[in-house]
Protein backbone atom coordinates (compact mmCIF):
# COMPACT_ATOMS: atom_id res chain seq x y z
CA UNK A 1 -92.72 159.00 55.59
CA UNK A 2 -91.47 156.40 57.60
CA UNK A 3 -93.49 156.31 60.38
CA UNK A 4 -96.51 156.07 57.44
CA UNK A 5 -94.90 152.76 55.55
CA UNK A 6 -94.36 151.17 59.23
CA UNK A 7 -98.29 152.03 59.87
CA UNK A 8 -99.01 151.17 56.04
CA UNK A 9 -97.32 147.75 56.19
CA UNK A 10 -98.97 146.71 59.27
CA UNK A 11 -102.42 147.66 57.92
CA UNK A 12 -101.83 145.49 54.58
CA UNK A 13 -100.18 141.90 56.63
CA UNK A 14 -103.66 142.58 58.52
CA UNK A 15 -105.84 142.88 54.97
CA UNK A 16 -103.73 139.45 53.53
CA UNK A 17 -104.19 137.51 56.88
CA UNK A 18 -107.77 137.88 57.09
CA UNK A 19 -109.40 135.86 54.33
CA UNK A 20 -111.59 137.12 51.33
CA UNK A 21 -112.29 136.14 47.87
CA UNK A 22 -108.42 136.26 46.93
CA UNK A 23 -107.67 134.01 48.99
CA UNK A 24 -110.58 131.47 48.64
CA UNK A 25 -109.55 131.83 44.95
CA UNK A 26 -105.77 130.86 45.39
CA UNK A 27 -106.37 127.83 48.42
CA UNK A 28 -109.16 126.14 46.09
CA UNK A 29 -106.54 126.43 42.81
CA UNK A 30 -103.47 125.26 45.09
CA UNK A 31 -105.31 122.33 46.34
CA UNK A 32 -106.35 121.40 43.16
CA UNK A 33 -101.93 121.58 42.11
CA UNK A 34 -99.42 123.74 43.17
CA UNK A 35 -98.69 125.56 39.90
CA UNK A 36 -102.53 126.75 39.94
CA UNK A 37 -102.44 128.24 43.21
CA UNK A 38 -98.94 130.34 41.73
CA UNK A 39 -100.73 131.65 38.77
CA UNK A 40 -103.67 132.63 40.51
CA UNK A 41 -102.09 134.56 43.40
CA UNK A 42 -99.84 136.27 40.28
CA UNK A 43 -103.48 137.17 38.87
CA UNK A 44 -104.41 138.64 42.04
CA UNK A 45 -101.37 140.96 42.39
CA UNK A 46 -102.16 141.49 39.18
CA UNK A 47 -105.52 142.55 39.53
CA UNK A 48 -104.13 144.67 42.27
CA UNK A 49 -101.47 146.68 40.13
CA UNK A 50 -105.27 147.86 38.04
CA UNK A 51 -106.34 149.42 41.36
CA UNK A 52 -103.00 150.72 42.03
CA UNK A 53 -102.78 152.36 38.90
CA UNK A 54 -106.92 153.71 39.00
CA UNK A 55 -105.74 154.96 42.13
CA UNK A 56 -103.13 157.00 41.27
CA UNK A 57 -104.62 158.21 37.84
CA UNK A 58 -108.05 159.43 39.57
CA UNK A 59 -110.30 156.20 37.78
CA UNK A 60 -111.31 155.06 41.22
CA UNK A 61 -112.58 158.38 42.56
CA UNK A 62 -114.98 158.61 39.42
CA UNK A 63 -116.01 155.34 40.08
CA UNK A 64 -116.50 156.12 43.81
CA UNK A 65 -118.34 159.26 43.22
CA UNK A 66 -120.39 157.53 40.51
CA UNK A 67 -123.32 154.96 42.65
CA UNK A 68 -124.08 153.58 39.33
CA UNK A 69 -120.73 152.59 38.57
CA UNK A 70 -119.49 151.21 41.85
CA UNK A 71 -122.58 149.69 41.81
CA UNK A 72 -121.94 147.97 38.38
CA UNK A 73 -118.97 146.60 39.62
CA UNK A 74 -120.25 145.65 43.04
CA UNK A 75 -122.69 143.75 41.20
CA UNK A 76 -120.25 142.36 38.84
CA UNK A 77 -117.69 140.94 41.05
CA UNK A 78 -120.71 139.40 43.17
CA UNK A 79 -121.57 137.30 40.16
CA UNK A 80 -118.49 136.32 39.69
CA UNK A 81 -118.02 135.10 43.16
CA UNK A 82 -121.67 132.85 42.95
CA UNK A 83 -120.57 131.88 39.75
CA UNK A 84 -117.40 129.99 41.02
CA UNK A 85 -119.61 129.20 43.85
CA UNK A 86 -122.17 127.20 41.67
CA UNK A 87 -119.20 125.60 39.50
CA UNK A 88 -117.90 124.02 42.86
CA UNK A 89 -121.31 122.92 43.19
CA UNK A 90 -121.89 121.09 40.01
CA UNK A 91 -117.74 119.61 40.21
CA UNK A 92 -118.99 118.17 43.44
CA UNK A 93 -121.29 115.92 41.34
CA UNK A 94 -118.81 114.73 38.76
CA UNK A 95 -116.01 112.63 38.71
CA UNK A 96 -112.55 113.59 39.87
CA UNK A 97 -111.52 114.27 36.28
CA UNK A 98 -114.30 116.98 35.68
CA UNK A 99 -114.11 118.02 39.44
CA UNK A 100 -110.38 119.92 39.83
CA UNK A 101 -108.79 116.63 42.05
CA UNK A 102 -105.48 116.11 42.13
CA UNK A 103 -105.46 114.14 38.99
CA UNK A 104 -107.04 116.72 36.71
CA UNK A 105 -105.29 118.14 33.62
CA UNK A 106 -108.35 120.03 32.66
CA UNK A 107 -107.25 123.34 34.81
CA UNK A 108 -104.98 125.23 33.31
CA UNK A 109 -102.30 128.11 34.52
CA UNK A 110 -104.42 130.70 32.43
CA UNK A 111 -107.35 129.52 34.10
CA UNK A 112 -106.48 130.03 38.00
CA UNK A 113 -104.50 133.38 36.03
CA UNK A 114 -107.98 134.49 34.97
CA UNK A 115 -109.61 133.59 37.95
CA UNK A 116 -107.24 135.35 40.88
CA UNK A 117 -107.06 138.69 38.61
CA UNK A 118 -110.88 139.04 37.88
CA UNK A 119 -111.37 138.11 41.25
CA UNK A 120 -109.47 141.16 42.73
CA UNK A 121 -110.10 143.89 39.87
CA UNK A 122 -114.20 142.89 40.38
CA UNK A 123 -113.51 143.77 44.14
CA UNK A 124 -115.00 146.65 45.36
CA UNK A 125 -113.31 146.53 48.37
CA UNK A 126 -109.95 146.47 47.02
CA UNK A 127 -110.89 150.04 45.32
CA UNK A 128 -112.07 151.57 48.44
CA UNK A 129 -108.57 150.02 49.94
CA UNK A 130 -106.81 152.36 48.01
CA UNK A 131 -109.59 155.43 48.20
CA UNK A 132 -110.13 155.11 52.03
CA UNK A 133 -107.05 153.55 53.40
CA UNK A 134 -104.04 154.10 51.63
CA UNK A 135 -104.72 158.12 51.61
CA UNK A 136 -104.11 158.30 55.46
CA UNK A 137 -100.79 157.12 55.05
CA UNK A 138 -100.08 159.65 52.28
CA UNK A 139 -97.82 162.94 53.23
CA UNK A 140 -99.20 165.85 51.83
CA UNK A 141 -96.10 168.11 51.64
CA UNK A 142 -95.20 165.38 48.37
CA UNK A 143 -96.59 164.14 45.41
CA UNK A 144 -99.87 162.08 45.59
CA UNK A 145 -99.40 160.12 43.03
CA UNK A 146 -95.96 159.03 43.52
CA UNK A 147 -96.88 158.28 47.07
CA UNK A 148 -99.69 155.91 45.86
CA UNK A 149 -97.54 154.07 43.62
CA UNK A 150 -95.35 153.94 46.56
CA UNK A 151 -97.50 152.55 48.48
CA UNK A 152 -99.28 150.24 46.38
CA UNK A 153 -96.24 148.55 44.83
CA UNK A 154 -95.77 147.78 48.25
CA UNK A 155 -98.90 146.40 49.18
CA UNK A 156 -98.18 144.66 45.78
CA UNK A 157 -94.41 143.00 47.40
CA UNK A 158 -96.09 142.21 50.63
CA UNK A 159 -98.53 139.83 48.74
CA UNK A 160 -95.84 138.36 46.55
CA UNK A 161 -94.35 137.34 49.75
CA UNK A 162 -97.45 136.34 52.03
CA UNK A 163 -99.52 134.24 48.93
CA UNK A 164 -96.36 131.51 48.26
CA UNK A 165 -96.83 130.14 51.81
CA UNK A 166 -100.86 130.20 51.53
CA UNK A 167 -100.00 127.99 48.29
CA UNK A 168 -97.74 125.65 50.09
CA UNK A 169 -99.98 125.20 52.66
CA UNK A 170 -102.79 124.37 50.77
CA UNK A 171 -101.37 122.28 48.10
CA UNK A 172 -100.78 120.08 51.17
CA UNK A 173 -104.37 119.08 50.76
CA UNK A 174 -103.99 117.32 47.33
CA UNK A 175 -103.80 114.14 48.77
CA UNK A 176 -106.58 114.06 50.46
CA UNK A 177 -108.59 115.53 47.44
CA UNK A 178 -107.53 112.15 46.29
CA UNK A 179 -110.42 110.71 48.08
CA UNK A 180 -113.98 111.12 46.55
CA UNK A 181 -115.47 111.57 49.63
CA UNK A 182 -113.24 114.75 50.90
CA UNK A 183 -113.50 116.45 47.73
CA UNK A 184 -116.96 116.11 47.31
CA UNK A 185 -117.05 118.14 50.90
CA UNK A 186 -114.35 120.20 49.60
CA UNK A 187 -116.22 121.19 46.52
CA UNK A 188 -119.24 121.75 48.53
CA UNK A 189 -117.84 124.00 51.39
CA UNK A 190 -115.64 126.08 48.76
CA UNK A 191 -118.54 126.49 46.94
CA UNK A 192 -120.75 128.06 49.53
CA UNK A 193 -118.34 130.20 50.68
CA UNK A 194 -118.10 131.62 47.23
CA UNK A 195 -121.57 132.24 47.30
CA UNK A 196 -121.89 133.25 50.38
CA UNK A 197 -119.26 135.81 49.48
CA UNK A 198 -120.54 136.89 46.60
CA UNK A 199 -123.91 137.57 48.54
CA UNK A 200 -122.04 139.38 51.29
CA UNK A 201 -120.69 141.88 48.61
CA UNK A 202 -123.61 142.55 46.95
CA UNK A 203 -125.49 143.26 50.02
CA UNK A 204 -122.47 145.39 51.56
C-alpha cells in the first residue's frame, strides 16, 4: 500500500499544479481579498469530500454508466463556468465597487464558499478522478471502500496544503486591481477563461 500512496500522491500534486476551474475560481476570489480566496478553496475541498464520498458509496459509477446523467452534469457545471465567465464580463464594465476590486464589500465568504464547492461538485472531471484514477492505486486483497476514503481524504490534505499558497500568491495582486485599468483586463481575461472553460467541458 505504500508504494500506491507514493504513486497516488504524486499523481494528485500533478492534478493541483496544473490549473482548472478550481483554481481559476480561488486566484479570481483571492485577488479580489484574501479571506475570499480561503473560503473558496475550503468550498472546493469541500466539493471534493461529495466525490469522495459518491465514490466510495457507488453514486459515481451510476452516474458514469448513466450518458444522460453525466451528461446532465457535464452540461451543468459548463454553465456554471460561462456563467462566472459572463459576470466577469459585465464587472469589467462597472465601477470598482460593483466589479470585485480591492475595495469591494459586496463579496462575501459564503459567496467565494458557494462558488469553489459548486465549482468542483459540477466537475465532471473530478468524478472520473476518482472512477478512473484513484482505482489503480487501490489494493484489491482490502476493502474498496476504505481504500477510497483513504485515498481521497488524502487527495483532500494535499489540497488543504497546496491552495493556501495559490491564495497568498494571488492576493498579491490586490493592489494592482486598485487600478481601473488592470482590473478591467483582469475582469476580461478571467472571464474568458471561464468561458472558455466552460466550453472546453462541454465539448470534452
Amino acid at each position: 500500500m505504500s508504494v500506491n500512496l507514493v504513486g497516488f500522491v504524486g499523481v494528485v500534486l500533478l492534478a493541483y499544479v496544473v490549473p482548472g476551474p478550481d483554481f481559476l475560481v480561488i486566484v479570481r476570489a483571492a485577488a479580489r481579498r484574501r479571506p475570499l480566496g480561503w473560503a473558496a478553496a475550503l468550498g472546493a475541498q469541500a466539493g471534493l469530500c461529495v466525490h469522495m464520498a459518491a465514490a466510495a458509496f457507488g453514486l459515481s459509477v451510476v452516474a458514469a454508466q448513466s450518458a444522460v446523467v453525466f451528461t446532465a452534469i457535464k452540461l451543468a457545471g459548463a454553465g456554471y463556468l460561462v456563467f462566472l465567465g459572463v459576470r466577469a464580463f459585465l464587472a469589467a464594465g462597472r465601477g470598482p465597487e460593483a466589479a470585485g476590486a480591492p475595495d469591494d464589500r459586496h463579496g462575501t465568504k459564503r459567496g467565494s464558499f458557494a462558488e469553489g464547492f459548486l465549482t468542483n461538485v459540477l466537475n465532471p472531471k473530478a468524478a472520473l478522478f476518482f472512477l478512473s484514477v484513484l482505482p489503480q492505486f487501490i489494493d484489491g486483497g482490502g476493502s474498496v471502500t476504505s481504500q477510497i476514503l483513504l485515498l481521497g481524504v488524502l487527495d483532500v490534505l494535499i489540497g488543504v496544503l497546496y491552495w493556501p499558497w495559490v491564495v497568498v500568491v494571488a492576493a498579491k495582486l490586490r493592489g494592482l486591481l486598485a487600478r481601473p485599468v488592470f482590473r478591467r483586463r483582469w475582469e476580461r481575461t478571467t472571464g474568458m477563461l471561464f468561458v472558455g472553460t466552460g466550453a472546453a467541458v462541454a465539448a470534452g
